[in-house]
N, C-alpha and C. Protein backbone atom coordinates (compact mmCIF):
# COMPACT_ATOMS: atom_id res chain seq x y z
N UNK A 1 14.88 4.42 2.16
CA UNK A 1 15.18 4.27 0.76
C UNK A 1 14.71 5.51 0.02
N UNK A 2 15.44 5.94 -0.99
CA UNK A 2 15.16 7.01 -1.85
C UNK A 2 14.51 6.91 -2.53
N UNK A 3 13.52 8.00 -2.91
CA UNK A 3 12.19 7.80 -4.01
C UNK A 3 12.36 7.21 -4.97
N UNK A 4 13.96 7.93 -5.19
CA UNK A 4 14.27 7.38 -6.96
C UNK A 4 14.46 5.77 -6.85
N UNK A 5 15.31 5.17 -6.30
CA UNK A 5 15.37 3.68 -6.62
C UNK A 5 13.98 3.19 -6.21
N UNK A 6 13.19 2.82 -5.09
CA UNK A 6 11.67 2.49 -5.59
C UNK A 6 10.95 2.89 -6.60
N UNK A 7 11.08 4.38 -6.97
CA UNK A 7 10.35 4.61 -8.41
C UNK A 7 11.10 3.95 -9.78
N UNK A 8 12.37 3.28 -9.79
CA UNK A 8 13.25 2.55 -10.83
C UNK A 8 12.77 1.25 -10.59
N UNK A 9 12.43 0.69 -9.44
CA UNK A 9 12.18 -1.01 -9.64
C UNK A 9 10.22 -1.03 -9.86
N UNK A 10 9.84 0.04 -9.16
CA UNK A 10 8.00 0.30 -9.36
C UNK A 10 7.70 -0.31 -11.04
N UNK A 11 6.83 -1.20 -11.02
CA UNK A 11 5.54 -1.23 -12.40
C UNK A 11 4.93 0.11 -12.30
N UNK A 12 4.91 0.19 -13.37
CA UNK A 12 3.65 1.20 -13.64
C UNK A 12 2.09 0.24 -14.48
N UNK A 13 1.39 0.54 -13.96
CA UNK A 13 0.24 -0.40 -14.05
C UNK A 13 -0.05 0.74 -15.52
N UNK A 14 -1.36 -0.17 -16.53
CA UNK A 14 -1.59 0.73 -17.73
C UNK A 14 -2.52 1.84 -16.95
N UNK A 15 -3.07 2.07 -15.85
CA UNK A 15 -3.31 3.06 -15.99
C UNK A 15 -2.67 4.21 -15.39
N UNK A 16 -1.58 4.13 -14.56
CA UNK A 16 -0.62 5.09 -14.79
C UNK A 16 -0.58 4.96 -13.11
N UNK A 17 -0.34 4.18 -12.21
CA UNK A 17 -0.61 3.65 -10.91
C UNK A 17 0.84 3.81 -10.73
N UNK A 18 2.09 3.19 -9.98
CA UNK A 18 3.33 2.71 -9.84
C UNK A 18 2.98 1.91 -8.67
N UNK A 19 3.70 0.71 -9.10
CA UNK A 19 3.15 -0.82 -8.07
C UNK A 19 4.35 -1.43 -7.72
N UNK A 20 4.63 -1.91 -6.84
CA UNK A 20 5.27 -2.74 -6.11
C UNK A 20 5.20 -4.11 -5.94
N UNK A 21 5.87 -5.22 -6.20
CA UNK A 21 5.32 -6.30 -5.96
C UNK A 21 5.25 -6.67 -4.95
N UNK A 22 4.48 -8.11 -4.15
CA UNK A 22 5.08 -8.16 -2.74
C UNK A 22 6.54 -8.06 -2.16
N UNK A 23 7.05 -8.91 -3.22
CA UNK A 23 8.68 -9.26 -2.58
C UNK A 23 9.29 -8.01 -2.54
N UNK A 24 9.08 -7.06 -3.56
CA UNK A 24 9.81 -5.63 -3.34
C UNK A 24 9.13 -4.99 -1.77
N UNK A 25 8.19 -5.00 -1.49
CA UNK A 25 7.45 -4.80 -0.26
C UNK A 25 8.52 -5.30 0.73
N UNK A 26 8.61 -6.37 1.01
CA UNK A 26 9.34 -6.99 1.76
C UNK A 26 10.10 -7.16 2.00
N UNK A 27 10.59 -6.61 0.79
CA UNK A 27 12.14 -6.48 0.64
C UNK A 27 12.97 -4.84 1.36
N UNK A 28 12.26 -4.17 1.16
CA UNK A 28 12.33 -2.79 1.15
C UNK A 28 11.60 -2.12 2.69
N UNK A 29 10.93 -2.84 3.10
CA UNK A 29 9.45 -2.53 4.17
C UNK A 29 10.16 -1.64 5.11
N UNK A 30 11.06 -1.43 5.28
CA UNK A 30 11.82 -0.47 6.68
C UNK A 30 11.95 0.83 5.81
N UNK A 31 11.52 0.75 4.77
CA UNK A 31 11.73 2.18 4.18
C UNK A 31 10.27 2.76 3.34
N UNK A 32 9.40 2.11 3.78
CA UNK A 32 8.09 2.16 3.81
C UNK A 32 6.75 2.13 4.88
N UNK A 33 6.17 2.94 5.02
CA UNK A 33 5.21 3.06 5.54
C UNK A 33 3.31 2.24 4.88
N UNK A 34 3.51 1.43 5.33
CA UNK A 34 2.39 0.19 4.45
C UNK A 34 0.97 0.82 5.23
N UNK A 35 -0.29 1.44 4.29
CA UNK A 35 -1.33 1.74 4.44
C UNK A 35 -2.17 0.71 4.14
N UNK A 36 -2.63 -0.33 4.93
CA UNK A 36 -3.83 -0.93 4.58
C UNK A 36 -5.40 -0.23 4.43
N UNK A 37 -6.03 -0.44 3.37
CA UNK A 37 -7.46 0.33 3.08
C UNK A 37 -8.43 -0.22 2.76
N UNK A 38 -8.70 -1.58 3.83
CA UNK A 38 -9.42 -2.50 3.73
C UNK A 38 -10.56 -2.11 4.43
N UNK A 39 -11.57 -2.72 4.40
CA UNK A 39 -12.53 -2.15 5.89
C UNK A 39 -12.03 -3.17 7.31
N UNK A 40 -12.79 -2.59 8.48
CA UNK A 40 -12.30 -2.82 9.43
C UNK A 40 -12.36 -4.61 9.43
N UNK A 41 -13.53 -5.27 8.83
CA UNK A 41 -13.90 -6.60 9.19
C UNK A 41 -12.96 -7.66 8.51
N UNK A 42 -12.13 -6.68 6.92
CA UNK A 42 -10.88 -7.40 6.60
C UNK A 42 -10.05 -7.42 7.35
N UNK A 43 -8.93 -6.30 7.92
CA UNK A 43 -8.11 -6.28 8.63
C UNK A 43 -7.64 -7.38 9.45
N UNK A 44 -8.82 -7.91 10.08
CA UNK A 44 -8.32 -9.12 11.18
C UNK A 44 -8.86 -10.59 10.62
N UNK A 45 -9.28 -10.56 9.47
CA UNK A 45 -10.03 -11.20 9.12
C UNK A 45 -8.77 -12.77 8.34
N UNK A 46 -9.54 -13.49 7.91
CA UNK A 46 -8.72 -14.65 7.34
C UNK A 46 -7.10 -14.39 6.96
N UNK A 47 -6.79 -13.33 5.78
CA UNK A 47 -6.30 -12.97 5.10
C UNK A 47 -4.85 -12.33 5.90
N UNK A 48 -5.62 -11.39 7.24
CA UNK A 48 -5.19 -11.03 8.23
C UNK A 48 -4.06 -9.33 7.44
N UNK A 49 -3.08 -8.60 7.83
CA UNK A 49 -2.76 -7.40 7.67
C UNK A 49 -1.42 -7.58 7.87
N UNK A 50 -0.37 -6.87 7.19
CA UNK A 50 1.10 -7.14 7.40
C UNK A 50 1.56 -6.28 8.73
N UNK A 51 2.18 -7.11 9.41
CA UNK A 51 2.52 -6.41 10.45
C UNK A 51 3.27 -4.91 10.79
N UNK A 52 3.00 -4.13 11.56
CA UNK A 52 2.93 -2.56 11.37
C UNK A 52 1.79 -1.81 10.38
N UNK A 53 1.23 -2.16 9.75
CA UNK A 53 0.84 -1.86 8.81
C UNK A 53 -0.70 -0.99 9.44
N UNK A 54 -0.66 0.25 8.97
CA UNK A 54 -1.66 1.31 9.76
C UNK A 54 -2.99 1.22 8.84
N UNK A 55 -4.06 0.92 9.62
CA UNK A 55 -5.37 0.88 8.97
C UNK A 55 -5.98 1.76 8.85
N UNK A 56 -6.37 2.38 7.60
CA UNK A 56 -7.16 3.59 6.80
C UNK A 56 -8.45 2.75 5.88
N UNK A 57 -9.26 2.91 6.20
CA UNK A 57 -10.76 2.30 5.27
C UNK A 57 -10.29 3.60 3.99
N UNK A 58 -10.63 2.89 3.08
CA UNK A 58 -10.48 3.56 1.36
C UNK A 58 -11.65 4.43 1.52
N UNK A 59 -13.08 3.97 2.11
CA UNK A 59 -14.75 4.35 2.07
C UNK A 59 -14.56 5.62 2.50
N UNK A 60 -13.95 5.78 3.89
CA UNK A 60 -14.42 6.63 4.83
C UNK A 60 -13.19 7.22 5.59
N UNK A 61 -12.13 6.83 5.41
CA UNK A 61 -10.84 7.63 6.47
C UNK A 61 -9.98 7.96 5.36
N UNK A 62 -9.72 7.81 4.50
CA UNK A 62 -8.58 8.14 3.47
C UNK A 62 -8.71 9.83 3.27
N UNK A 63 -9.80 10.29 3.01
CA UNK A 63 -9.40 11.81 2.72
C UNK A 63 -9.35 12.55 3.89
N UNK A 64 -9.50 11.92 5.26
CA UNK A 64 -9.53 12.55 6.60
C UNK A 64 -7.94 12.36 7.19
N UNK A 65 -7.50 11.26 6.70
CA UNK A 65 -6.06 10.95 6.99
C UNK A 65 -4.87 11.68 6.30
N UNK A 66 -5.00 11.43 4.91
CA UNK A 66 -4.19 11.54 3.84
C UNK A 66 -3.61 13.21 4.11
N UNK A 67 -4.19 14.01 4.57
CA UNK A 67 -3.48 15.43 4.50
C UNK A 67 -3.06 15.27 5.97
N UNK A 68 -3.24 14.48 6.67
CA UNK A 68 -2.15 14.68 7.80
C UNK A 68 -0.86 13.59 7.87
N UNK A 69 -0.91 12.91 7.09
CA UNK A 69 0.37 12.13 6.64
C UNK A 69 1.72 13.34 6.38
N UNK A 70 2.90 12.99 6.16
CA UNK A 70 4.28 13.68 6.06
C UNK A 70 4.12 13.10 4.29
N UNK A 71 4.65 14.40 4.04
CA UNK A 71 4.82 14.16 2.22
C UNK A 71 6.31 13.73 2.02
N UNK A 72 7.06 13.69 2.92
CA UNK A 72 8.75 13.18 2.83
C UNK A 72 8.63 11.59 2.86
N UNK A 73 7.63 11.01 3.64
CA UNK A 73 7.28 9.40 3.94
C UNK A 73 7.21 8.68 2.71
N UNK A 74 7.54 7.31 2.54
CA UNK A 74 7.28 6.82 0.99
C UNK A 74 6.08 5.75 1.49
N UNK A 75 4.87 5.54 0.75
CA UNK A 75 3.55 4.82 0.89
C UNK A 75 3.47 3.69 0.22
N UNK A 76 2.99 2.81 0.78
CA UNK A 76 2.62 1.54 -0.24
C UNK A 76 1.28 1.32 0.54
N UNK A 77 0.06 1.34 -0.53
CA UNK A 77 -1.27 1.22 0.07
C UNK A 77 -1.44 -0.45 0.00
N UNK A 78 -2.17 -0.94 0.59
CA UNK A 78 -2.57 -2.28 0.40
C UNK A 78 -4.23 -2.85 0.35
N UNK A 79 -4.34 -3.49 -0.19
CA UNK A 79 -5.84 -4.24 -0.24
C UNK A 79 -5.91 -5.86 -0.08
N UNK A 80 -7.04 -6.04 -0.61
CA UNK A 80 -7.55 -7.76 -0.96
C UNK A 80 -6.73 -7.95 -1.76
N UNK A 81 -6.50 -7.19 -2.90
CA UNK A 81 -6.45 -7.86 -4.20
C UNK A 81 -5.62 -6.79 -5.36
N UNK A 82 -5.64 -5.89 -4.91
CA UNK A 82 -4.68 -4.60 -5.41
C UNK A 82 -5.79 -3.51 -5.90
N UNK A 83 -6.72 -3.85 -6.31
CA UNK A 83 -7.80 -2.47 -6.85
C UNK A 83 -8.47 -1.15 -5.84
N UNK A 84 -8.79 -1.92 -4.77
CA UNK A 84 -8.83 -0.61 -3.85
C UNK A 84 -7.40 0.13 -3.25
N UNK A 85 -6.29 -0.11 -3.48
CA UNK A 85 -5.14 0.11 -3.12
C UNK A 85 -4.96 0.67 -4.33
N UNK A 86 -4.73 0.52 -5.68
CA UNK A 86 -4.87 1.55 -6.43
C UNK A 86 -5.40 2.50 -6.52
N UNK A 87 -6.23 3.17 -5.94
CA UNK A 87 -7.63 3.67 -5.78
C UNK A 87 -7.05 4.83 -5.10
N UNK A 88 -6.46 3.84 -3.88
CA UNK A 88 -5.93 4.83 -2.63
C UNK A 88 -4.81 5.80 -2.92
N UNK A 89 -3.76 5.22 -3.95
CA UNK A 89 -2.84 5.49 -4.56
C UNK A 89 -2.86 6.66 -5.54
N UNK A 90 -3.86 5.97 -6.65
CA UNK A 90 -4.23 7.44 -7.53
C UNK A 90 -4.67 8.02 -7.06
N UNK A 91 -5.72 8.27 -5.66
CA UNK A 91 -6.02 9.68 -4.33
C UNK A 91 -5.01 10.73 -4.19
N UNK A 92 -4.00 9.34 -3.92
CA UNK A 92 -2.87 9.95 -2.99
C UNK A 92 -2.02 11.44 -4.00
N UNK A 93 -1.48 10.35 -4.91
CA UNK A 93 -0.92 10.99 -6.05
C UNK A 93 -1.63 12.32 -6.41
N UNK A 94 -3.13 12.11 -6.60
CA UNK A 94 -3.58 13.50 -7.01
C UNK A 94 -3.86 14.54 -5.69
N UNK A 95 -3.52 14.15 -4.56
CA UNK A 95 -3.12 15.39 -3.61
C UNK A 95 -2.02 15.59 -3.69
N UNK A 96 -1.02 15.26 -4.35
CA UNK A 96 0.21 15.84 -4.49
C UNK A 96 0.76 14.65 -3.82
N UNK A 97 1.00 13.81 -3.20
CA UNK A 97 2.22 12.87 -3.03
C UNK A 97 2.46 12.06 -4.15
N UNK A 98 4.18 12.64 -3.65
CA UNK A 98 4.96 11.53 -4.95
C UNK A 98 5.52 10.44 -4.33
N UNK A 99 5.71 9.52 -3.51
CA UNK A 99 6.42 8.82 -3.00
C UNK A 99 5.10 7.80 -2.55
N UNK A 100 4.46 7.06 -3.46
CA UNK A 100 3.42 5.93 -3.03
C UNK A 100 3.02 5.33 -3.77
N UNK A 101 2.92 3.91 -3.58
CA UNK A 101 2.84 2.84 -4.65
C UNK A 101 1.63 1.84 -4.16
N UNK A 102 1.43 1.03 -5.00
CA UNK A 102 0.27 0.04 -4.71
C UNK A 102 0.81 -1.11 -4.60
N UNK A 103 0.61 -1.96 -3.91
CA UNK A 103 1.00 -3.56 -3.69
C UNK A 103 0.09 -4.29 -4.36
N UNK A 104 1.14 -4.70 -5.47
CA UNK A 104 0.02 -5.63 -6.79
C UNK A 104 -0.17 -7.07 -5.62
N UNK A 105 -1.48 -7.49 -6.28
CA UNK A 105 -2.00 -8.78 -5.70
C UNK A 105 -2.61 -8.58 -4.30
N UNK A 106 -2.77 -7.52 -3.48
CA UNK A 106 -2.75 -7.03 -2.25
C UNK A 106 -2.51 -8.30 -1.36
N UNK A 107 -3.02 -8.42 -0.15
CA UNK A 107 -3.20 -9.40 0.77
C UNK A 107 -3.08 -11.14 0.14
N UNK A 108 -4.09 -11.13 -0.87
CA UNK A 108 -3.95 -12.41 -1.19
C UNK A 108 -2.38 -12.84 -2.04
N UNK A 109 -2.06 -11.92 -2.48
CA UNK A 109 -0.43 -11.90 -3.19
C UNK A 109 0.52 -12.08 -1.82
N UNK A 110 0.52 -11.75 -1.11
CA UNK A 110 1.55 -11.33 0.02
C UNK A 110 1.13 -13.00 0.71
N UNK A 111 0.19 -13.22 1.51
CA UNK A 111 -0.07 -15.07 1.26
C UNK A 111 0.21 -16.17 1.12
N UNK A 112 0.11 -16.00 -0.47
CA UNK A 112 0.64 -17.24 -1.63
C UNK A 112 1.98 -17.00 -1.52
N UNK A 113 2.62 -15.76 -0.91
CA UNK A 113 4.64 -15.62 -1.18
C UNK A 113 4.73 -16.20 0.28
N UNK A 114 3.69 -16.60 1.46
CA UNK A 114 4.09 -17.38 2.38
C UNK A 114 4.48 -16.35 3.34
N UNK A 115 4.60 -14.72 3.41
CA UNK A 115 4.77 -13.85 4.37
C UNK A 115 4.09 -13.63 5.68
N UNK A 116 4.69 -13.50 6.41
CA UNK A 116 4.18 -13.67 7.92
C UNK A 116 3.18 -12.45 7.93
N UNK A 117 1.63 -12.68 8.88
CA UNK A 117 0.99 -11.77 8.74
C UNK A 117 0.55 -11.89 10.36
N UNK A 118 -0.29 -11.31 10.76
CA UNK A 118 -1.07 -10.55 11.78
C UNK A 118 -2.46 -10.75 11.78
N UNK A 119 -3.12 -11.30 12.83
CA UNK A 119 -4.57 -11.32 12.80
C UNK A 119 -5.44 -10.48 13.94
C-alpha cells in the first residue's frame, strides 16, 4: 500500500503522532510491517503479539534497530495500550521515516476487536 492512502485514512493524534486504528491494521497488515515495543515478558504474555509481528523493546533495542530498518517499508509500532508505540513512532519520525504509524489502543484494542493473536 502507498504511503499516501494510509497517511489519508491515519488519525493524527493532538500531538502530532499519525495512528491507525486496529481494524485499519488489519485491514491493510500485508502492506505493513507491525513493530511490537513491548518488553520481552509482554510479548508472550496474556495479551500475547499479532502474528508476524517483529519484537523491538522501546527501553533498549529501538535506536539499535531503527537505522537498520529500509526507509521504503511502511511501520505500525505497537504496545499495551498505544503510549509506548507512540513513543516509538515520534523516534521513528524524527530519524527521518515517513511511512509509520501507531496502533491506537495497542494490544488491548486489537483484543476487544476479537483478532487472532500469538502467545
Amino acid at each position: 500500500m502507498h504511503k499516501d492512502v494510509l497517511s489519508t485514512i491515519a488519525r493524527i493524534s493532538p500531538e502530532g503522532i499519525p495512528e491507525l486504528s486496529v481494524q485499519q491494521v488489519r485491514e491493510h497488515r500485508d502492506a505493513l510491517r507491525i513493530v511490537d515495543v513491548r518488553r520481552p515478558d509482554e510479548f508472550n504474555a496474556e495479551l500475547g503479539h499479532i502474528k508476524g509481528a517483529a519484537f523491538c523493546t522501546l527501553e533498549t533495542d529501538l535506536e539499535i534497530v531503527l537505522p537498520k530498518l529500509s526507509r521504503q517499508e511502511t511501520y505500525v509500532f505497537v504496545c499495551r495500550s498505544g503510549g509506548r508505540s507512540a513513543q516509538a513512532t515520534a523516534f521513528a519520525k524524527a530519524q527521518g521515516f515517513e511511512k509509520v504509524f501507531n496502533m491506537m489502543g495497542g494490544m488491548l484494542a486489537w483484543n476487544s476487536a476479537g483478532f487472532e493473536i500469538e502467545r
